[in-house]
Protein backbone atom coordinates (compact mmCIF):
# COMPACT_ATOMS: atom_id res chain seq x y z
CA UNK A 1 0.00 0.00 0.00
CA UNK A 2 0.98 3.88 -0.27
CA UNK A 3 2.92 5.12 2.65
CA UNK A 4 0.03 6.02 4.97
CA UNK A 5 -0.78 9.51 6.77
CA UNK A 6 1.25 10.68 9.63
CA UNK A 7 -0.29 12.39 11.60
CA UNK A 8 0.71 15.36 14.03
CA UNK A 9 -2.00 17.51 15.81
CA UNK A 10 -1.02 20.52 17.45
CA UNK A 11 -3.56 20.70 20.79
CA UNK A 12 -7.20 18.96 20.82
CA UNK A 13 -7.82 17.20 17.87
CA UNK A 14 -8.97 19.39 14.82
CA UNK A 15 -11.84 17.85 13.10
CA UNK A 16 -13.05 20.28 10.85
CA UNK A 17 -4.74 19.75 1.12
CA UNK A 18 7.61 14.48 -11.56
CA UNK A 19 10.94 15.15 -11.82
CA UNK A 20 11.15 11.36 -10.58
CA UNK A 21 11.75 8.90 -13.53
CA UNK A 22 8.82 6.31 -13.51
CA UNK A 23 10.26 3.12 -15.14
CA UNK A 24 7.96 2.55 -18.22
CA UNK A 25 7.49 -1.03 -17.25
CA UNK A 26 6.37 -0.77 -13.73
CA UNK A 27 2.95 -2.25 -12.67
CA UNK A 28 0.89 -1.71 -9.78
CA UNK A 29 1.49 -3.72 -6.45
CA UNK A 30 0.36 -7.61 -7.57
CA UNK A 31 -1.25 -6.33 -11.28
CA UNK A 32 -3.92 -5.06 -9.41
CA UNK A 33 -5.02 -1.24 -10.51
CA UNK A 34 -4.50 0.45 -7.30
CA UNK A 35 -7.49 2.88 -8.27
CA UNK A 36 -9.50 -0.31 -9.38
CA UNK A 37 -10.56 -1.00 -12.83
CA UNK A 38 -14.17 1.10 -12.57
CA UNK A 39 -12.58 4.17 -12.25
CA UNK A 40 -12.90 6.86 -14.13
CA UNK A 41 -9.67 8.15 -15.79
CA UNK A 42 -10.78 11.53 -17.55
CA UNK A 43 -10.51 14.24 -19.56
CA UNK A 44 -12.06 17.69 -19.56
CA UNK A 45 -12.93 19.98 -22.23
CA UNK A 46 -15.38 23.00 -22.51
CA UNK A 47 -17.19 23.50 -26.07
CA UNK A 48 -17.13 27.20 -26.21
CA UNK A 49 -13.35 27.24 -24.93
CA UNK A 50 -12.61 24.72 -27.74
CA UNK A 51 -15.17 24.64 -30.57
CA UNK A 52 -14.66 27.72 -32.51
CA UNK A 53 -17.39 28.84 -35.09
CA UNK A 54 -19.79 29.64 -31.80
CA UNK A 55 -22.78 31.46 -32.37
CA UNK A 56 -23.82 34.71 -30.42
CA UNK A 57 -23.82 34.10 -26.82
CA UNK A 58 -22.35 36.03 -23.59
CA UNK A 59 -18.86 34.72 -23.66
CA UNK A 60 -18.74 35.57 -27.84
CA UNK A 61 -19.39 39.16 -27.04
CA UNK A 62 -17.22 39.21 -23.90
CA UNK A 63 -14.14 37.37 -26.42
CA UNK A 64 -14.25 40.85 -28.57
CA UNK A 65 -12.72 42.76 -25.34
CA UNK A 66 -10.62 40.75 -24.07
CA UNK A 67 -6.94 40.17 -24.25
CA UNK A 68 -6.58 37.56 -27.48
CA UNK A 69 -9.11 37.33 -29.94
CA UNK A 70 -11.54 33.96 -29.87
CA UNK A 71 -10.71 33.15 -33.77
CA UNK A 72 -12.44 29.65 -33.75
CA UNK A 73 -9.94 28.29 -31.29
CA UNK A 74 -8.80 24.81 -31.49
CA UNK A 75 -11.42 24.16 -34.00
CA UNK A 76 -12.94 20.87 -31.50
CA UNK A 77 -16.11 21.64 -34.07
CA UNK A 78 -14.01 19.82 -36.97
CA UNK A 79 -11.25 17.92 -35.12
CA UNK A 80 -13.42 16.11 -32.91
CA UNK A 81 -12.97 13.20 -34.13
CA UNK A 82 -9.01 13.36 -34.03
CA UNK A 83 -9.19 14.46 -30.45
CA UNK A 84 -11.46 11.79 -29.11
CA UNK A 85 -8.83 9.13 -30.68
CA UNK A 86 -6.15 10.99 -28.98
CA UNK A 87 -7.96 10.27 -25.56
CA UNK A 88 -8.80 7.09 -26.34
CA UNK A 89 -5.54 6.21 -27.10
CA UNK A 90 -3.85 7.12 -23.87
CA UNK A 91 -6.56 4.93 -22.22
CA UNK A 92 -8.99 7.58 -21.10
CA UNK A 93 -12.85 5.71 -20.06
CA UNK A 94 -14.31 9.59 -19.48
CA UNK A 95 -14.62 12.25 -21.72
CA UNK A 96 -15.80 15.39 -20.28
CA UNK A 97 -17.47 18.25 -22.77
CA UNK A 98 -20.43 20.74 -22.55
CA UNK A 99 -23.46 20.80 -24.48
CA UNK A 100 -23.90 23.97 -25.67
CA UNK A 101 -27.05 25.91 -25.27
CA UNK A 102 -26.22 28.85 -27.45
CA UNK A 103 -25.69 26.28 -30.46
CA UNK A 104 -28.87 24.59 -30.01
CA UNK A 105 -31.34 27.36 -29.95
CA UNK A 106 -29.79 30.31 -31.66
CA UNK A 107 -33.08 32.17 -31.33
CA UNK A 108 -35.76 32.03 -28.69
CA UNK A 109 -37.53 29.04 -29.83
CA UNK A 110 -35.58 27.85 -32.61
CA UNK A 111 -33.96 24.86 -32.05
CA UNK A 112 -31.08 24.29 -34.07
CA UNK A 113 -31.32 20.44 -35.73
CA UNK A 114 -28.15 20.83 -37.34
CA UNK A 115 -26.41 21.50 -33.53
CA UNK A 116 -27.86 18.43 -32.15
CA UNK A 117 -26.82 16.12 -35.05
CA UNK A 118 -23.30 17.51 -34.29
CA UNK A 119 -23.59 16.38 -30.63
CA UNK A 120 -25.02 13.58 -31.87
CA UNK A 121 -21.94 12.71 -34.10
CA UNK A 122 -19.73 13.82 -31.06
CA UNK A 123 -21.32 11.56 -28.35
CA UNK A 124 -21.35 8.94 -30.23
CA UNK A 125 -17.80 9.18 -31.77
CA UNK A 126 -16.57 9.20 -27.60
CA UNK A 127 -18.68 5.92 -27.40
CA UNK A 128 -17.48 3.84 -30.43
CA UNK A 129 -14.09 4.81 -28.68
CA UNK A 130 -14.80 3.20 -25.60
CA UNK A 131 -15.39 6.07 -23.06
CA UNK A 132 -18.47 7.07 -21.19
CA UNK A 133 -19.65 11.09 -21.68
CA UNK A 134 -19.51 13.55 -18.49
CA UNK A 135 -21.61 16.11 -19.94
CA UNK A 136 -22.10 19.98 -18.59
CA UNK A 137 -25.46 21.64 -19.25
CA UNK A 138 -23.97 24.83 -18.54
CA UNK A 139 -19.94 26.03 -18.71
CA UNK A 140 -20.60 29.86 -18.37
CA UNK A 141 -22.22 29.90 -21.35
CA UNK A 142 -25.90 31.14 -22.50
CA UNK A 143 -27.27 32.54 -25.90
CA UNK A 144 -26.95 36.18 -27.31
CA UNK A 145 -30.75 36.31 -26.63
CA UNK A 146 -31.30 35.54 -22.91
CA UNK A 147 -28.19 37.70 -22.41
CA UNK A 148 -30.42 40.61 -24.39
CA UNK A 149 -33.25 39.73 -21.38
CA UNK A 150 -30.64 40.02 -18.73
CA UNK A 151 -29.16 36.75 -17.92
CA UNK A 152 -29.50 35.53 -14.62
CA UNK A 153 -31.32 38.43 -13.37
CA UNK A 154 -34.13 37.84 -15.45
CA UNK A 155 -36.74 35.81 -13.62
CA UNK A 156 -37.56 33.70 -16.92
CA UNK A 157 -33.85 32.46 -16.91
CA UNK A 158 -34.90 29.19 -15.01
CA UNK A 159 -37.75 28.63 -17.02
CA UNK A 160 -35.46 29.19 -20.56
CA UNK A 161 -32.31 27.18 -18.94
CA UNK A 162 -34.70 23.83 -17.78
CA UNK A 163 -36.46 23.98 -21.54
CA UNK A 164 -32.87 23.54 -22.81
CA UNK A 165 -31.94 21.46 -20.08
CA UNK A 166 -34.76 19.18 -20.81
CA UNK A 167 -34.47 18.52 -24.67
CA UNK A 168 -30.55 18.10 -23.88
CA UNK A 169 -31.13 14.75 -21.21
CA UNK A 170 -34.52 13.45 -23.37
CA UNK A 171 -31.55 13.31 -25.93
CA UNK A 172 -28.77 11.62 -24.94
CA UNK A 173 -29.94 9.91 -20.89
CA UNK A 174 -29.87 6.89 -23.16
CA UNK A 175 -26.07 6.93 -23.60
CA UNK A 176 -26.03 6.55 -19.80
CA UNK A 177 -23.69 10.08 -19.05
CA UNK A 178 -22.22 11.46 -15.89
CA UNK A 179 -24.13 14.88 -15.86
CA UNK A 180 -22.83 18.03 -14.71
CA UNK A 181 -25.11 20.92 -14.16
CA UNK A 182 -23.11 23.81 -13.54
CA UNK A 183 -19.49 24.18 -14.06
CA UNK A 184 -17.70 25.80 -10.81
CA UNK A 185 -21.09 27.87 -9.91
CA UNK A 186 -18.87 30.26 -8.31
CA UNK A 187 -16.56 30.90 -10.35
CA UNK A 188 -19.59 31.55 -13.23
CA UNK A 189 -20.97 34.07 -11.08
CA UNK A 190 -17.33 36.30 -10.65
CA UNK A 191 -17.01 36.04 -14.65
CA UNK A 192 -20.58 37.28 -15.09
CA UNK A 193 -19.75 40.23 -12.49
CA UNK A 194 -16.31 40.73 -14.17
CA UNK A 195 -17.93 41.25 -17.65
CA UNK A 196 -20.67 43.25 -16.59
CA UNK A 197 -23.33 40.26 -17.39
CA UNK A 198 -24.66 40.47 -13.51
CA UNK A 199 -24.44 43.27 -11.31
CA UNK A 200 -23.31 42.95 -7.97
CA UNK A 201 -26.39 42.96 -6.36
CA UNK A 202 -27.98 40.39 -8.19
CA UNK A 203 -25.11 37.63 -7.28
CA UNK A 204 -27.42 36.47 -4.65
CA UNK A 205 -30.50 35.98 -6.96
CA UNK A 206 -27.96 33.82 -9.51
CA UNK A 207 -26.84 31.61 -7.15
CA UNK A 208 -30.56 30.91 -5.55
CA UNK A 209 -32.08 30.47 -9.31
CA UNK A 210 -29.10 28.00 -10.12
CA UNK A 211 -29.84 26.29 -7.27
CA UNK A 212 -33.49 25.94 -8.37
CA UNK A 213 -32.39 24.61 -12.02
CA UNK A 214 -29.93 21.95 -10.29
CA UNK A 215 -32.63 20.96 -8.57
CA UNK A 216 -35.03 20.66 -10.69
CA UNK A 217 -32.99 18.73 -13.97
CA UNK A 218 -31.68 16.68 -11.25
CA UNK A 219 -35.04 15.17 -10.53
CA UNK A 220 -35.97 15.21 -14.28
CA UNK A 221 -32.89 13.35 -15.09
CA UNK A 222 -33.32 10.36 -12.54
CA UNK A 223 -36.74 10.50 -13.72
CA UNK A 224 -35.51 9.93 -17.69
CA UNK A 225 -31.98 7.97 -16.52
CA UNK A 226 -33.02 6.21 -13.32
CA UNK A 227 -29.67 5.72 -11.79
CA UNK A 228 -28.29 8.69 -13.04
CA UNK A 229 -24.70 10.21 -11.45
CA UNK A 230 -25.39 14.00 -11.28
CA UNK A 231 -23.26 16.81 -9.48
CA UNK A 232 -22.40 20.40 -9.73
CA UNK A 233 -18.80 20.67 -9.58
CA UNK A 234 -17.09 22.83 -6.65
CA UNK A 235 -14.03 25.21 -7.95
CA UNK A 236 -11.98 24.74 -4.52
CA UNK A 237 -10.79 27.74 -3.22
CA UNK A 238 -8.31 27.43 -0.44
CA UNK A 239 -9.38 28.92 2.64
CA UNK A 240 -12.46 30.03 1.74
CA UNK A 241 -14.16 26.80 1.02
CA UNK A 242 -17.08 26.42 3.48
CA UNK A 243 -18.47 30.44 2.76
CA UNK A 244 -18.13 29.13 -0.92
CA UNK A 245 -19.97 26.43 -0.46
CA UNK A 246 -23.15 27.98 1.28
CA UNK A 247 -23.73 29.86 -1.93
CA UNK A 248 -25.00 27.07 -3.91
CA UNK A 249 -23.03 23.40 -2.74
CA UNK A 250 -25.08 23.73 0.34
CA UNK A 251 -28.05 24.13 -0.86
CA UNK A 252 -28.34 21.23 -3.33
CA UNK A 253 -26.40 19.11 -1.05
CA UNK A 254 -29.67 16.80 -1.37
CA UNK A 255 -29.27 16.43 -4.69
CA UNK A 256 -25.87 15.32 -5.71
CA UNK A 257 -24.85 11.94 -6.70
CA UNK A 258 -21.23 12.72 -6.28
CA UNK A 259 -18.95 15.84 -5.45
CA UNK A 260 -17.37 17.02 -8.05
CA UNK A 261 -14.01 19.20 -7.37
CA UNK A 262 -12.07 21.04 -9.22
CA UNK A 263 -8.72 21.34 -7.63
CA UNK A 264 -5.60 23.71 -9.14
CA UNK A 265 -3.23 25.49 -6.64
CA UNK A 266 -2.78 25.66 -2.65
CA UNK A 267 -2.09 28.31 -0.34
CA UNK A 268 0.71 28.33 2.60
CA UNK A 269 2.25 31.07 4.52
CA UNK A 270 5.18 30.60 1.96
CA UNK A 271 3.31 30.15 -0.73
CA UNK A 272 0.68 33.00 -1.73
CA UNK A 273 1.21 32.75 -5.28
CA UNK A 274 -2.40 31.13 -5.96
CA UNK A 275 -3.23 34.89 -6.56
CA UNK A 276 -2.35 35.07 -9.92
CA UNK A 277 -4.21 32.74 -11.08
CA UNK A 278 -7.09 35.12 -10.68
CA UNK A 279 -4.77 37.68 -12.83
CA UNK A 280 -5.02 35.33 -15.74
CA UNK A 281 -0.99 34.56 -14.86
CA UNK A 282 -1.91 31.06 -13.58
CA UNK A 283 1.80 29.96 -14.72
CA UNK A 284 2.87 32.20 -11.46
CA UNK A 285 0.67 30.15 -9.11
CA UNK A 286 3.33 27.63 -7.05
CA UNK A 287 1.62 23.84 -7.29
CA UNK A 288 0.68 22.61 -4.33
CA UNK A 289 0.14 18.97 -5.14
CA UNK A 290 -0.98 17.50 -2.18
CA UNK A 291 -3.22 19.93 -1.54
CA UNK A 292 -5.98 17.81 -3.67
CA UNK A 293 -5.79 15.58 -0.54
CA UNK A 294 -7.08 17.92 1.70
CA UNK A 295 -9.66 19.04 -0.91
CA UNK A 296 -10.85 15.50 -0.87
CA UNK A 297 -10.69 15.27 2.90
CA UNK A 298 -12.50 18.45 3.44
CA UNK A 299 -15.64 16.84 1.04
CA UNK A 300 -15.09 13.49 2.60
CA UNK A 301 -15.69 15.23 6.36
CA UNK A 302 -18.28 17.41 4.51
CA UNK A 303 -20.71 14.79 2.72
CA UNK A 304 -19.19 11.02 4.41
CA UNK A 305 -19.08 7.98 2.30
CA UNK A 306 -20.30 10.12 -0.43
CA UNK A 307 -18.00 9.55 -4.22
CA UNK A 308 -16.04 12.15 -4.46
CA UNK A 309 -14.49 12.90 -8.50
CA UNK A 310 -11.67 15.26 -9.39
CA UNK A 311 -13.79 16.32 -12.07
CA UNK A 312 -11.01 18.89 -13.44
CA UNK A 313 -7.18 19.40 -12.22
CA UNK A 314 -4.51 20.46 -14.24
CA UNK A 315 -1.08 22.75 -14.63
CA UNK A 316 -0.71 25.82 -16.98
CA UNK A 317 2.55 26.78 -18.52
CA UNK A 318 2.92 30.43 -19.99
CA UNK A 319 2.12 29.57 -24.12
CA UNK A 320 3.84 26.20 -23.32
CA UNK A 321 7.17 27.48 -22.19
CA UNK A 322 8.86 25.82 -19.46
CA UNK A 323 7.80 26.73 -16.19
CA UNK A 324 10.53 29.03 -13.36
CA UNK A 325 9.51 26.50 -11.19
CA UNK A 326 10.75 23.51 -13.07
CA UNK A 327 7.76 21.67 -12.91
CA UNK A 328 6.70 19.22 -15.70
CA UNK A 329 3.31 18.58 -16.76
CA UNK A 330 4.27 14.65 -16.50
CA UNK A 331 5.63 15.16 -12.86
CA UNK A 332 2.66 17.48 -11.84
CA UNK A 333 0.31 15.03 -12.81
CA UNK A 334 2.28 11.90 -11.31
CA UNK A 335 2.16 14.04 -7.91
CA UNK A 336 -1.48 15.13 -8.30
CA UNK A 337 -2.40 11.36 -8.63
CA UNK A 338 0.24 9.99 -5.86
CA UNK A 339 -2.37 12.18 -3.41
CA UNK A 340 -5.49 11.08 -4.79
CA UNK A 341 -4.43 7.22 -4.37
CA UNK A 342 -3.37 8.39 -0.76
CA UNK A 343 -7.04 9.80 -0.42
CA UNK A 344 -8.11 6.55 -1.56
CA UNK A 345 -5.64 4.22 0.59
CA UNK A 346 -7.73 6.33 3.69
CA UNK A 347 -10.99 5.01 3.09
CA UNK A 348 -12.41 8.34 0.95
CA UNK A 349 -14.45 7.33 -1.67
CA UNK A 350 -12.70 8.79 -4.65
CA UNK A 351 -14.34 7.42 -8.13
CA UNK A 352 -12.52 9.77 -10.56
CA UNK A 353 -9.87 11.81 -11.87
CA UNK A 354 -10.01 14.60 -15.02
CA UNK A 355 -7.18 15.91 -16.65
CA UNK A 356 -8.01 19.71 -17.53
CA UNK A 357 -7.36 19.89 -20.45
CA UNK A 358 -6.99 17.28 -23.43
CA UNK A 359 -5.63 20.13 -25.31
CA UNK A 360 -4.47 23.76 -25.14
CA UNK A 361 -7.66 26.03 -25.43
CA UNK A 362 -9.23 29.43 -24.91
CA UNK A 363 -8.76 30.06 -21.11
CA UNK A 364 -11.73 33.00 -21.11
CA UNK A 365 -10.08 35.53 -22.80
CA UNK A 366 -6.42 34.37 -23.19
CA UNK A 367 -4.22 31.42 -25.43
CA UNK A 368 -1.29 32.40 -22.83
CA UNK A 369 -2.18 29.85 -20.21
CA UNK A 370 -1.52 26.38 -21.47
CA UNK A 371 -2.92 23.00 -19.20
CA UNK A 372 -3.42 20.61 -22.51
CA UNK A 373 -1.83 17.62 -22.57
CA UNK A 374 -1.35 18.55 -26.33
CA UNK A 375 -0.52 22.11 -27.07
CA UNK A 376 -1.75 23.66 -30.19
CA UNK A 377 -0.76 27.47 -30.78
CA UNK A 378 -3.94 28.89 -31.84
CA UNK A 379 -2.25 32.63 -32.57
CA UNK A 380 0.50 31.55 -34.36
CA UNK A 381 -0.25 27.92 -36.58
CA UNK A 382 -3.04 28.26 -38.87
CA UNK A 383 -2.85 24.03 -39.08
CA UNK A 384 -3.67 24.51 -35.19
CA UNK A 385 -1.57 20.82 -35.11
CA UNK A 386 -1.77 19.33 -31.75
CA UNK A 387 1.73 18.79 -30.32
CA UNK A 388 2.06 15.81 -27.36
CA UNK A 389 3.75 17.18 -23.97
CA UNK A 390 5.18 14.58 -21.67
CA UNK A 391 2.35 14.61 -19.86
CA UNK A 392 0.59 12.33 -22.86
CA UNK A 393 2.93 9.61 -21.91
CA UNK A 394 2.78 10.20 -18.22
CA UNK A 395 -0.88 9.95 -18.20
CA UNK A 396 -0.83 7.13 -20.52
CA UNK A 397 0.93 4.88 -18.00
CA UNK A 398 -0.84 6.08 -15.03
CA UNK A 399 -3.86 4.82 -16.64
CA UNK A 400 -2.55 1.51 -17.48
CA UNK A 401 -0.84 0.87 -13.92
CA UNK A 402 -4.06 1.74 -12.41
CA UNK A 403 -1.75 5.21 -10.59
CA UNK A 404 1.51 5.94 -9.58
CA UNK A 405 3.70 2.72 -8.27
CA UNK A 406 3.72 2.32 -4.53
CA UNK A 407 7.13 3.13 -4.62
CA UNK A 408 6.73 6.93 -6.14
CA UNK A 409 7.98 9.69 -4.31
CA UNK A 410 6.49 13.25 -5.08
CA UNK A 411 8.90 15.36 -6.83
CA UNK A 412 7.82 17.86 -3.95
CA UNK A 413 7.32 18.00 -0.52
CA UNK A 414 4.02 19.18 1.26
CA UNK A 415 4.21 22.97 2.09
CA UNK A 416 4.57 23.89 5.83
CA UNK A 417 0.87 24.51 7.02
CA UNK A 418 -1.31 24.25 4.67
CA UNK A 419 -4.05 26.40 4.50
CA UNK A 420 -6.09 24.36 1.76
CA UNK A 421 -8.32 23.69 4.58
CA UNK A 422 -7.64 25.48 7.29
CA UNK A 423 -7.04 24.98 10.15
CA UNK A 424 -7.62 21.25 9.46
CA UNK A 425 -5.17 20.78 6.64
CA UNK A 426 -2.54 23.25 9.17
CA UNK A 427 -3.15 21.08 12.19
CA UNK A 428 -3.71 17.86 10.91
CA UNK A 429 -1.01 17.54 7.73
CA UNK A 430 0.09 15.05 5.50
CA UNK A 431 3.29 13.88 5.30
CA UNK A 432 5.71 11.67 3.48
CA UNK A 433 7.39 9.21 4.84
């Protein structure tokens, strides 16, 4: 097994987060995956950050004022099919995109055939390849139109979203999906208040009315799917977690099949960089690997025996240049997935892990942040030809081991204190042995 937890706690106890060579030959302890063999090995893509030829919607309009111009991105819309073989064929069994409202009704009322014979062609392309479809009703994205009634300050919003909602799950529930409602609800409110889609005061009317949509789709899709695995996925924000939560986790904590987390950078009294990553200079932010642990512990304390799935992680280089930190995409993602096995080898009921991104894409409203585990230089190659980093291999033999090797050594050590979870993840840390 993986070296387990030491623990030290300072007081009462607090109950409240690849430089290494990996020999290409390795197996797990006895053959046996040490993640078992129904887990779900991911990746994660959004439409609208990789599609290209997108239709009028909010994020369209907010592309023309920001710092690179949308173009058509990585053109997903016609390499889709090249793409889904390129997950396949590191192993991947979950392939994460968004169905995209603004494509399927352009105009209110109009449904778009043409849009859901392309999702058609998609979904079914990831299933002749083997993997099962996470799909997200809504990544921050809503037709021209509804943003021309006032987004999610207009009272009809619900009403519009669940219509679209509804057609999307009658569609494809029989290609049993993982369904996510809303991608990092939290985070979509900030954008929306950040591009002048929301205003202030009516943050606390989006977050009730996305509430009401979860919970509404959620009962019409065990209703259409019976057995259905539905979520909202939480953008983890160190620290700050629990006040994060009560905006919408909490209440449609009744509701969720699984937790989905996305997890990116930690916080430590030596390490405030996380910052930047809210400057759009994510590159800056120092990794802070084992801070997914605590992020799992914190959900596992939260919601117990509940599954918990890293439903997006990931590490951005500045357009693909080597990081001042050293790091590796292979090593950060050997590290990231050393701490989920340890979350695992603890008794927390972890079911999945997402790579964000399969490839380079359009991080809302810059190319400069790279996470794909193929790079494609939308500004500067017209062929937009997707390039493997060494994180294709790395993740290709993580998948087929099952993890990391019980031997494997994180190519850093936990930060002092920890303040992923604080005071938990402070008081009661990690360690390695």
């Amino acid at each position: 097994m993986l070296k387990r937890v030491a623990v030290r706690v300072a007081g009462a106890a607090v109950m409240l987060v690849g430089l290494i060579a990996v020999p290409q030959n390795i197996a797990a302890a006895e053959g046996v995956p040490a993640m078992g063999d129904d887990f779900h090995w991911g990746v994660a893509m959004s439409e609208f950050q990789s599609g290209g030829f997108f239709p009028d919607s909010n994020w369209t309009r907010y592309a023309q004022e920001s710092a690179d111009p949308y173009l058509n991105s990585v053109d997903f819309r016609h390499l889709y099919r090249e793409d889904i073989q390129l997950a396949a064929e590191m192993g991947v069994n979950t392939f994460r995109l968004s169905i995209e409202w603004a494509r399927l009704e352009p105009a209110p009322g109009r449904w778009d055939e043409k849009a859901f014979e392309y999702y058609d062609d998609v979904l079914r392309a990831i299933v002749d390849a083997g993997m099962r479809p996470m799909l997200t009703l809504d990544h921050w994205v809503y037709p021209g139109w509804v943003a021309d009634r006032g987004g999610w300050a207009n009272p009809d919003i619900v009403d519009q979203w669940l219509t679209n909602a509804r057609k999307v799950v009658d569609r494809y529930a029989h290609l049993d999906p993982l369904w996510v409602t809303f991608n990092e609800g939290t985070a979509y409110v900030m954008q929306e208040v950040k591009h002048g889609g929301l205003s202030p005061v009516d943050v606390p009317v989006m977050f009730d009315r996305m509430a009401q949509a979860h919970r509404s789709i959620y009962d019409y899709i065990h209703a259409v799917q019976p057995g259905a695995m539905v979520t909202t996925n939480a953008s983890y924000i160190p620290t700050v977690e629990p006040v994060m939560d009560a905006q919408l986790i909490d209440k449609v904590a009744g509701r969720l099949d699984f937790v989905g987390i996305d997890y990116y950078y930690g916080v430590s009294p030596a390490n405030p960089t996380a910052v930047y990553a809210l400057l759009d200079e994510h590159w800056k932010a120092t990794l802070e690997p084992e801070g997914i642990y605590y992020a799992l512990r914190y959900y596992a304390r939260k919601f117990p025996g509940k599954p918990l799935y890293i439903v997006e992680n990931g590490m951005p280089t500045d357009n693909g240049a080597p990081r001042e930190d050293g790091q590796t995409r292979a090593a950060a993602l050997r590290d990231d997935v050393y701490w989920i096995q340890r979350a695992k080898a603890d008794g927390m009921n972890v079911i999945g892990y997402n790579y964000w991104s399969l490839t380079d894409n359009y991080e809302w409203g810059t190319y400069a942040p790279r996470f794909g585990l193929y790079t494609v230089d939308v500004l500067t190659d017209p062929t937009l030809t997707r390039r493997p980093t060494d994180g294709v291999d790395a993740y290709r033999q993580i998948i087929s081991t099952g993890g990391v090797p019980d031997a494997y050594v994180p190519s850093r050590a936990p930060a002092g204190c920890s303040l992923v979870d604080a005071p938990s993840s402070c008081l009661d840390p990690v360690t390695v042995d």
